[in-house]
Protein backbone atom coordinates (compact mmCIF):
# COMPACT_ATOMS: atom_id res chain seq x y z
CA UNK A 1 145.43 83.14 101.04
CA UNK A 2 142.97 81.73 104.10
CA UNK A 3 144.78 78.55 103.78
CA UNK A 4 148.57 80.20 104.47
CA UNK A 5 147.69 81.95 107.86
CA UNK A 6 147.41 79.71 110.62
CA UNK A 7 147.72 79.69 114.69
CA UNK A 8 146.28 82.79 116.52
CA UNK A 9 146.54 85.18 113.33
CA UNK A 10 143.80 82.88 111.98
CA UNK A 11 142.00 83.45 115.19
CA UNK A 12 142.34 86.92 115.66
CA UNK A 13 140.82 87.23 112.38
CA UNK A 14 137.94 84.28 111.93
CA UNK A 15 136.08 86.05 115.01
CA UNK A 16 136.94 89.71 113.51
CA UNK A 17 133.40 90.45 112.19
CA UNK A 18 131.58 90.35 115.46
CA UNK A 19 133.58 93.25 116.10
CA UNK A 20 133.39 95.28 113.06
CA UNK A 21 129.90 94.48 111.33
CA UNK A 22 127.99 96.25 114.47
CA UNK A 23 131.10 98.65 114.19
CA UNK A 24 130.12 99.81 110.76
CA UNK A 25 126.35 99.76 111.34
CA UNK A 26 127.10 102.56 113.80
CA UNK A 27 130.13 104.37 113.02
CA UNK A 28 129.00 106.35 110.55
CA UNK A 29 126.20 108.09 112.55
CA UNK A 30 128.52 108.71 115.63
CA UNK A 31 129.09 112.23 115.27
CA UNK A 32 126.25 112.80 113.73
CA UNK A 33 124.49 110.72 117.35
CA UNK A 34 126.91 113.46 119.61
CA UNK A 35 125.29 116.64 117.63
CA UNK A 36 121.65 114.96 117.61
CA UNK A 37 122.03 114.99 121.69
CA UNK A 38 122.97 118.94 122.04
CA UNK A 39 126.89 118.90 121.25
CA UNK A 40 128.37 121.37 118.81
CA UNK A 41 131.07 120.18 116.06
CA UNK A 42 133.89 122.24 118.77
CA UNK A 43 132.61 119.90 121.18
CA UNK A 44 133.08 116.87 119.45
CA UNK A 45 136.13 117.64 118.50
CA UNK A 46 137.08 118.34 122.18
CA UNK A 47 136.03 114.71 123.25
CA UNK A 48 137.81 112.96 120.53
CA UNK A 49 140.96 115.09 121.40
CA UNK A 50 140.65 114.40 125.06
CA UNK A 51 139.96 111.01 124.58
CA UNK A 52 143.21 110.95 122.11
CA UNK A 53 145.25 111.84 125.44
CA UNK A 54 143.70 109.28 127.31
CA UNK A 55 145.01 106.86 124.54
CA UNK A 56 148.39 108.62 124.93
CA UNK A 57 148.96 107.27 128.39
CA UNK A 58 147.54 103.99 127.44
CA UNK A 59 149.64 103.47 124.38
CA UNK A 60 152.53 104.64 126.58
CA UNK A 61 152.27 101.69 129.15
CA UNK A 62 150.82 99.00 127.02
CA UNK A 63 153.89 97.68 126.12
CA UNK A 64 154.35 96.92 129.64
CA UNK A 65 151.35 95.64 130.36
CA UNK A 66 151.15 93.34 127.35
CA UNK A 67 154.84 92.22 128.43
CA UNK A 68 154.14 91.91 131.85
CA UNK A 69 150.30 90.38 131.67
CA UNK A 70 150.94 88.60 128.58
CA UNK A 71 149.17 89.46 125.15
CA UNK A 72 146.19 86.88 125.58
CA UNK A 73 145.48 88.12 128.96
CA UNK A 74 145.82 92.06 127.95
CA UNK A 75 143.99 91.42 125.17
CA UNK A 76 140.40 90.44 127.07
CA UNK A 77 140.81 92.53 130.14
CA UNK A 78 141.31 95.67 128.46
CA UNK A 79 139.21 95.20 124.95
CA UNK A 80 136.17 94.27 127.67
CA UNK A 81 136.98 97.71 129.17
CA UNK A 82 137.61 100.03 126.64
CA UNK A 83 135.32 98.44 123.68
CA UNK A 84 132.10 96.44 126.28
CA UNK A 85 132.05 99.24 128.62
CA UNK A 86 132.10 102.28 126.64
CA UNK A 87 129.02 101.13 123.82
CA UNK A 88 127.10 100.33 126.79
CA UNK A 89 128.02 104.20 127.95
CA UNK A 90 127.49 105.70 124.71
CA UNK A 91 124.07 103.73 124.18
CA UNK A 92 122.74 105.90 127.48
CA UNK A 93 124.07 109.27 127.08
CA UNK A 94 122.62 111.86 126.97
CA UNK A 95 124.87 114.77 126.70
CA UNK A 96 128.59 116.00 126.50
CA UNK A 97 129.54 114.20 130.15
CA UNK A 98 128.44 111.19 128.83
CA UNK A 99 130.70 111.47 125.67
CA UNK A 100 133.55 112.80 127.59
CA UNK A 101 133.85 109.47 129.86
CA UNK A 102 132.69 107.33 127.20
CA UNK A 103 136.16 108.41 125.41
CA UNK A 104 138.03 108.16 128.34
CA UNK A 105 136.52 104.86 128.83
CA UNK A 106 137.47 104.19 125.38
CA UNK A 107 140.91 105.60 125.49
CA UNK A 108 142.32 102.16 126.92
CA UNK A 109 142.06 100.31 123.52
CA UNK A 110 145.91 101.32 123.09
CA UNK A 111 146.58 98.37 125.65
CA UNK A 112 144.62 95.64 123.38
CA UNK A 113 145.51 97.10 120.05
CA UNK A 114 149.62 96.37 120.95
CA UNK A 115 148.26 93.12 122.47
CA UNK A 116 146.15 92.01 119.63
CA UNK A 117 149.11 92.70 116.66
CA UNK A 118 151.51 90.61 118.92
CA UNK A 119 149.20 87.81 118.68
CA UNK A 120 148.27 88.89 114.89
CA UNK A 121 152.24 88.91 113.99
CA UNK A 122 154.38 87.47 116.08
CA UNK A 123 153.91 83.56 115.06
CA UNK A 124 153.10 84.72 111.21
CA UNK A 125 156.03 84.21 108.86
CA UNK A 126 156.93 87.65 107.44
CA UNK A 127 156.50 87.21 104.00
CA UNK A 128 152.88 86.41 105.08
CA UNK A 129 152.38 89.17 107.11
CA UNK A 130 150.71 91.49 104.05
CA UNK A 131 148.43 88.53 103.44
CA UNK A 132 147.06 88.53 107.16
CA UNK A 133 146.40 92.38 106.63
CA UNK A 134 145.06 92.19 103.71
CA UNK A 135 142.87 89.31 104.87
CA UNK A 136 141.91 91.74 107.60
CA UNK A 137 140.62 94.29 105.24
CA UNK A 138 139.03 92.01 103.55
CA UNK A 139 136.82 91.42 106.42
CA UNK A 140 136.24 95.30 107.02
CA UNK A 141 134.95 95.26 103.28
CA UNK A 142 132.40 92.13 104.70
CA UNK A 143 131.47 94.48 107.69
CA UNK A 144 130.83 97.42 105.53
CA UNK A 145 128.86 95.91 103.62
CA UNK A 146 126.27 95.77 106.51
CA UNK A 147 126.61 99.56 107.17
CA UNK A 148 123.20 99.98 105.48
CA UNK A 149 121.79 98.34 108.18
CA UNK A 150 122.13 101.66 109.94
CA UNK A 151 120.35 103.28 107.47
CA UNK A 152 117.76 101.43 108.02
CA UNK A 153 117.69 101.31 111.92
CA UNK A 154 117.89 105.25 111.65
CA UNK A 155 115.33 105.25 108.80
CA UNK A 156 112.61 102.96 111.09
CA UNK A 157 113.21 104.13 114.68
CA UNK A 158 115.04 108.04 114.13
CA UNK A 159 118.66 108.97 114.77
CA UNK A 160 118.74 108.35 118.12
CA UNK A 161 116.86 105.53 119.60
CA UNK A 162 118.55 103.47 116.41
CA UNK A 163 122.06 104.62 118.08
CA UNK A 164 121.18 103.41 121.24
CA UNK A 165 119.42 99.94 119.77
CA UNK A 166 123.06 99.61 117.78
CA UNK A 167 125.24 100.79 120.51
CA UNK A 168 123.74 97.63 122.49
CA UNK A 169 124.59 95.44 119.72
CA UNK A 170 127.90 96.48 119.79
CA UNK A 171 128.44 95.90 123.11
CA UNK A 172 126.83 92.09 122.79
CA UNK A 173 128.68 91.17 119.80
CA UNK A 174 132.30 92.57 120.46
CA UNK A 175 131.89 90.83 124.04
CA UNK A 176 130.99 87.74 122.16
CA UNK A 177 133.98 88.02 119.94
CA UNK A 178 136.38 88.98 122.87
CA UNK A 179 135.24 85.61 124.73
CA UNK A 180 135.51 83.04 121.76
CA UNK A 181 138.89 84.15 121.08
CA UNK A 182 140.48 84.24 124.14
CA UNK A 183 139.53 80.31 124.05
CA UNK A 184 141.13 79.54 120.58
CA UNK A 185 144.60 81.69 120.74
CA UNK A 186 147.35 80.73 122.89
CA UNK A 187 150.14 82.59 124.56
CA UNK A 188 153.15 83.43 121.44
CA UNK A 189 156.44 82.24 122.62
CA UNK A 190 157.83 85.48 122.71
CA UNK A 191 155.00 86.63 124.94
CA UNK A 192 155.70 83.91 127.52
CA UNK A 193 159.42 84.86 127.80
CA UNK A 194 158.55 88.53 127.77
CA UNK A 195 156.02 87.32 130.99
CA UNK A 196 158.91 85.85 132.51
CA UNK A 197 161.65 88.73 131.98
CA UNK A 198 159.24 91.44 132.89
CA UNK A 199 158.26 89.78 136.53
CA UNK A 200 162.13 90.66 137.11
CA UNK A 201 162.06 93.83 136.10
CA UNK A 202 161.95 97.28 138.45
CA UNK A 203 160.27 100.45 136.76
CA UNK A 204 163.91 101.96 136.43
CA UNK A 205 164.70 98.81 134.27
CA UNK A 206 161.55 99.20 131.89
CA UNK A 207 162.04 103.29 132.21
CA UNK A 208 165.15 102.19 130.73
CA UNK A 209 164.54 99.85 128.15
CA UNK A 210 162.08 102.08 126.56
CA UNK A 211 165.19 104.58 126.54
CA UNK A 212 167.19 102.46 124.80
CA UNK A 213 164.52 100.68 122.14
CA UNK A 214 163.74 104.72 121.40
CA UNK A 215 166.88 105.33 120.63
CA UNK A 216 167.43 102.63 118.21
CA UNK A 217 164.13 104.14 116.18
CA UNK A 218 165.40 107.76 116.37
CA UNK A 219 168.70 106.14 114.54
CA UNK A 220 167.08 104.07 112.16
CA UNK A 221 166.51 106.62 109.30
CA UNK A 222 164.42 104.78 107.04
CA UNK A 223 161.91 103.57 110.30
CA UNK A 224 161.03 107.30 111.13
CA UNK A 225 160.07 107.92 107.67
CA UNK A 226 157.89 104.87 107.70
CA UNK A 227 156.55 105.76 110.85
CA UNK A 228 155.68 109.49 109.67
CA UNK A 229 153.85 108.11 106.86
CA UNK A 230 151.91 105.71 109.35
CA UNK A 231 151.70 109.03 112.10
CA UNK A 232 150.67 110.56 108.69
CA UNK A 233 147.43 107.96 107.75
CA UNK A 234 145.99 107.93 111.65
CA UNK A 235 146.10 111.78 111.45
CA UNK A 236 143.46 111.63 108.50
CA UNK A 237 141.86 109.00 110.01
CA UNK A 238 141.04 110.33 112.66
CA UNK A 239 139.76 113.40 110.75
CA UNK A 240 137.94 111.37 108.24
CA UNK A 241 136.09 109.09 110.94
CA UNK A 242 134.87 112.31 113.08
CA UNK A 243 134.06 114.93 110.28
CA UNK A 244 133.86 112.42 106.84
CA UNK A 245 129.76 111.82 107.56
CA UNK A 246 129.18 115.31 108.85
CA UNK A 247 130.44 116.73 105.95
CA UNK A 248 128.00 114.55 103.76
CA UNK A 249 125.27 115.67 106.04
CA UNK A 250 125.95 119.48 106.29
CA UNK A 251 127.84 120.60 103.11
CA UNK A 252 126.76 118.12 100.81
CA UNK A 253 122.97 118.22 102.13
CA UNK A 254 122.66 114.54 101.87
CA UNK A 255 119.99 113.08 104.19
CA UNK A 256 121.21 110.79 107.24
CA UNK A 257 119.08 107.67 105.82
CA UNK A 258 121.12 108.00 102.76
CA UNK A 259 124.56 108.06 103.77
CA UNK A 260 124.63 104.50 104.96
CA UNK A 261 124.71 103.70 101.27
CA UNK A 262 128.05 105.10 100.84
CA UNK A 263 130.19 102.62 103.27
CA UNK A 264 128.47 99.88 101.28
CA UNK A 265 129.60 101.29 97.73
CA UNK A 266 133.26 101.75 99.50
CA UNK A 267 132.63 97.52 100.69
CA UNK A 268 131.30 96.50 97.12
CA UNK A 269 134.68 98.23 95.19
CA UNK A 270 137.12 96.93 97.81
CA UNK A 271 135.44 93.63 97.45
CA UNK A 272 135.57 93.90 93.62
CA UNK A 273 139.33 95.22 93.57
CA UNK A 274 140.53 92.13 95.92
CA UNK A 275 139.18 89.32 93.62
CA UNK A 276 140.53 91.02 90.25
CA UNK A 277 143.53 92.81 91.26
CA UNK A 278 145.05 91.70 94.25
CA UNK A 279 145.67 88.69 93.13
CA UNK A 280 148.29 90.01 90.36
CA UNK A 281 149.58 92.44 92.64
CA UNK A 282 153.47 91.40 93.75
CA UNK A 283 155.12 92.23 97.04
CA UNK A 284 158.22 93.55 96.17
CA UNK A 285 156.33 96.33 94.34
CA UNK A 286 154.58 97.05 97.57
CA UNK A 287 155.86 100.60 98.14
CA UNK A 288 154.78 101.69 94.71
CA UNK A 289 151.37 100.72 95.48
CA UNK A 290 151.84 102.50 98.93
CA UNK A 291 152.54 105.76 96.98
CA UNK A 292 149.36 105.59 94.23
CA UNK A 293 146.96 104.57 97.10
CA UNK A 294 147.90 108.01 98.84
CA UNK A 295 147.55 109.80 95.49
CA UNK A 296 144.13 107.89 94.52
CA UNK A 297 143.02 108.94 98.15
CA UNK A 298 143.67 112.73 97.80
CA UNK A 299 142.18 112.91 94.98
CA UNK A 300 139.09 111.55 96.18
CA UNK A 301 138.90 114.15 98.91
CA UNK A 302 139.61 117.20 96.14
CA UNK A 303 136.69 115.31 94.19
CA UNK A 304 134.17 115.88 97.30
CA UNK A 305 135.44 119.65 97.88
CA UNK A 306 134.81 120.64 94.29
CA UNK A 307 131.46 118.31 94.30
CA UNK A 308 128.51 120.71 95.20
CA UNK A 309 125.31 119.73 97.41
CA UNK A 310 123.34 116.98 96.25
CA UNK A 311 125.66 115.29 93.93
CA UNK A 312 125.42 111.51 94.88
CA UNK A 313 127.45 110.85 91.38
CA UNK A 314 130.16 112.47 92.22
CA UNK A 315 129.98 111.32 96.16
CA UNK A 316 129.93 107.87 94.67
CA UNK A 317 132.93 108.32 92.58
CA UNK A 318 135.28 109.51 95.53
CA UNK A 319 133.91 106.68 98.10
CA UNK A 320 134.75 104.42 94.99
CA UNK A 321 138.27 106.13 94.63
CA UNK A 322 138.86 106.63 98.25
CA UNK A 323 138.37 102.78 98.98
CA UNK A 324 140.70 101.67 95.83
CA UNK A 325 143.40 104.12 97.27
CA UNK A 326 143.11 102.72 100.94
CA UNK A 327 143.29 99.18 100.02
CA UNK A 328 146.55 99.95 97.70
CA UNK A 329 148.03 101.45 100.99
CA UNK A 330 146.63 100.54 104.30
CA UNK A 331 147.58 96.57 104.05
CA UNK A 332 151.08 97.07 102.53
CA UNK A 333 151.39 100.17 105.28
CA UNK A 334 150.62 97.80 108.10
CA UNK A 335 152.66 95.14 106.86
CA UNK A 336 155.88 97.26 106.37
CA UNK A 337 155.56 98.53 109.71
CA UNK A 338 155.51 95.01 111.37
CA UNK A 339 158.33 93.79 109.30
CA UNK A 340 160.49 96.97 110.13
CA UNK A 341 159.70 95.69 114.45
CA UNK A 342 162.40 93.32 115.56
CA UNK A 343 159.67 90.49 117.42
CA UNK A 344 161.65 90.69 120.72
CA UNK A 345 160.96 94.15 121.32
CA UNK A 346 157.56 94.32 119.68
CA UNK A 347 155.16 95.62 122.27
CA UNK A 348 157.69 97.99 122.93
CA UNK A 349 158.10 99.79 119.59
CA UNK A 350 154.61 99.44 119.24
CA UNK A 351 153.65 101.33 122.11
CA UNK A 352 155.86 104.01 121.71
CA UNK A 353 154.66 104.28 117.98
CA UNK A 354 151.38 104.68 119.26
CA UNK A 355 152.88 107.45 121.60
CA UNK A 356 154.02 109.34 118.45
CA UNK A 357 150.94 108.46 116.49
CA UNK A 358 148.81 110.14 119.32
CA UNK A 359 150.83 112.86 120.05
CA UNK A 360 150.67 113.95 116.14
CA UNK A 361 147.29 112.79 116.01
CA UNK A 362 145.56 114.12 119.30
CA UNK A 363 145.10 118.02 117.91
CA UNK A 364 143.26 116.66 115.38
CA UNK A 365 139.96 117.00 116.82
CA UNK A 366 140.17 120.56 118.23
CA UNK A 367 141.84 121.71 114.91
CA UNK A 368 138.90 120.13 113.47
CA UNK A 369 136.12 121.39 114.92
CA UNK A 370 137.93 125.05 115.28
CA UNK A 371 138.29 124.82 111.54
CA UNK A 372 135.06 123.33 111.10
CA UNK A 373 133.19 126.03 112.06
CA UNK A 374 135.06 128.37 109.69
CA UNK A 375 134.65 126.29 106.75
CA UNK A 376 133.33 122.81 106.51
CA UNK A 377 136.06 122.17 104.27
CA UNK A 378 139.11 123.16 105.21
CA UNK A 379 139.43 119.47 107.59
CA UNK A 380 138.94 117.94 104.07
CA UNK A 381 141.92 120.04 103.28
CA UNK A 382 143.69 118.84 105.63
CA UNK A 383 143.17 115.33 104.53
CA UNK A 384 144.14 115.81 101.25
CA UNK A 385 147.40 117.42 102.33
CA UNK A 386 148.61 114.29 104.90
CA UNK A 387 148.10 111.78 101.38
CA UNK A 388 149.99 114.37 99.46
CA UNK A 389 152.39 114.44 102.08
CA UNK A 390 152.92 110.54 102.70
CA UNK A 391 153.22 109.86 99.14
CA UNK A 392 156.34 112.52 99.03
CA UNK A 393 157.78 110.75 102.34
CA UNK A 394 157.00 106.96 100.65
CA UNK A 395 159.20 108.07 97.93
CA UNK A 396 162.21 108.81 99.86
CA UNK A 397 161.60 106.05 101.78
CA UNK A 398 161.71 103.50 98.87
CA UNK A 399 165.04 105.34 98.00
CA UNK A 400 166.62 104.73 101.62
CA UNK A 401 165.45 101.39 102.74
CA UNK A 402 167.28 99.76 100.05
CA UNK A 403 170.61 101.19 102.07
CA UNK A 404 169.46 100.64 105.51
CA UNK A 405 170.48 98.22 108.03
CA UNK A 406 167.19 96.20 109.15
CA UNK A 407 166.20 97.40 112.37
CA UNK A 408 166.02 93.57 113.74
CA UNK A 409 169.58 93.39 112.51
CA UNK A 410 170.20 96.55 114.81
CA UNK A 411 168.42 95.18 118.20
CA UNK A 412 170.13 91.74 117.90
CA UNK A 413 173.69 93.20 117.37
């Protein structure tokens, strides 16, 4: 599979785990570092909203940006901004005003996450485009499996100096990441031409070429369904990633040294699924296995609501069933959305899907931490309900994109 992606993909993704192994070492403990400092679970969920609308903006005008900066150049400006800057913030705070411009600080990823899948995409044939992705998880499995190192920070130095020790990590590593790849990816062909179109263009003319690229998604049936379904997975996601570990703290009463392990159980199953199965899975079945990685995924959350406090068995069973069901869905996901993107108007579509995807996505946090504090598990509810949800909407997809026209086919006409 290593040997079919070549050209920036293959950089984008060689460097990858000097961004996500100090990622997962801290990730887990985040929320768990915010209530540790003073904040309240309505509090967090405040910050990760606000920061949400930060990311609305951003995502807004980073398909200009990438267009008009180019992606290579995007890319390292604004990942040493919103990624560099804001560990180093979040490694010396010390209360909610820290947080607060820590996310708004971090809110600018939008602008290097449309640069960064131009570069992963654009010069990748796409029949290869589910191997880069699933390549790419591959290497989250490899960073996961280093989440224990967390455990073990926490375990040896407390909750929060081991935050602010892994924070700095972070920060060194990503940096180190962000500079070896801008030196071995080059500018895609489409990215130079967008450069030289966009230096011509007024604000009217890009106000209205994001009119008229919208358009073409509103009219493309079978691309809004997709799209719900990927509005859909970030909603959970973004549920899962702020509440997932407090919810293994406080309901489950499982101690904060411990729940490192359960990243590392999630790594070792993904790791054991992609060498036996993936291998015999085929693409053209690729939204079936879409639709039982949603159902696999629910049913992992309904296993930890029924599970009562203390059960590591049955904790270990869902992280085991909730990492099979995201590695059936997430690379095919990603890889269906890229296909449906005509390349020419890429950054574009991308930015205003990250538009929708934040707009749906941004009440998460308040909704959250409001529900939260009623009942820790009513955002697990709401988890469980988005994968019931996009496995319904995958379904009528499969059913319409046989009929469709290709949305490429619709930009170039």
């Amino acid at each position: 599979m290593w040997r079919r992606i070549q050209g920036n993909a293959r950089s984008c993704l060689i460097y990858e785990p000097l961004f996500l192994i100090p990622f997962n070492m801290y990730i887990t403990y985040a929320s768990i570092y915010m209530l540790e400092l003073g904040l309240n679970e309505t509090q967090i969920g405040l910050i990760t909203s606000l920061g949400m609308i930060v990311q609305i903006f951003t995502a807004l005008i980073s398909g200009h940006i990438t267009d008009k900066m180019g992606r290579r150049r995007a890319l390292l400006v604004y990942d040493v901004i919103s990624w560099s800057v804001a560990t180093l913030i979040w490694a010396i705070s010390l209360n909610f005003w820290f947080f607060l411009i820590a996310a708004v600080v971090n809110g600018f990823q939008r602008v290097p996450t449309t640069a960064w899948y131009c570069l992963l995409v654009e010069d990748t044939d796409p029949k290869d485009r589910s191997i880069v992705f699933t390549i790419l998880m591959f290497i989250g499995v490899i960073g996961g499996l280093f989440a224990p190192l967390g455990g073990l920070f926490v375990n040896q130095f407390s909750l929060v100096p081991a935050m602010r020790i892994m924070y700095v990590i972070a920060c060194a590593g990503m940096t180190l990441m962000m500079i070896l790849r801008h030196f071995t990816i080059r500018e895609t062909d489409i990215g130079l031409k967008k450069m030289e179109e966009s230096s011509e263009l007024s604000l009217k003319d890009t106000i209205a070429e994001y009119r008229s690229v919208l358009q073409l998604i509103v009219a493309n049936k079978p691309l809004m369904m997709i799209f719900g379904v990927y509005i859909l997975f970030n909603f959970q996601m973004t549920l899962r990633t702020t509440y997932l570990s407090v919810y293994w703290v406080d309901a489950l009463r499982i101690s904060d040294s411990v729940i490192s392990i359960f990243p590392a159980i999630s790594s070792a199953a993904m790791l054991f699924f992609l060498f036996v199965i993936t291998p015999r899975l085929q693409e053209k079945s690729a939204n079936r296995y879409m639709i039982v990685g949603f159902i696999l995924s629910a049913l992992s959350f309904i296993l930890l609501l029924t599970t009562g406090p203390g059960n590591i068995a049955a904790t270990i069973a869902s992280t085991v069933m909730m990492a099979i069901g995201g590695l059936l869905a997430s690379p095919y996901l990603e890889s269906s959305i890229q296909n449906a993107i005509d390349d020419h108007n890429r950054a574009k579509i991308f930015s205003i899907l990250g538009v929708l995807i934040l707009v749906f996505t941004f009440p998460a946090g308040l909704i959250g931490g409001w529900t939260y504090g009623i009942n820790a598990k009513i955002p697990l509810v709401f988890i469980v309900l988005s994968f019931a949800i996009s496995a319904v909407m995958m379904i009528g997809y499969a059913r319409r994109s046989a009929k469709a026209k290709p949305v490429s086919a619709e930009m170039q006409s």
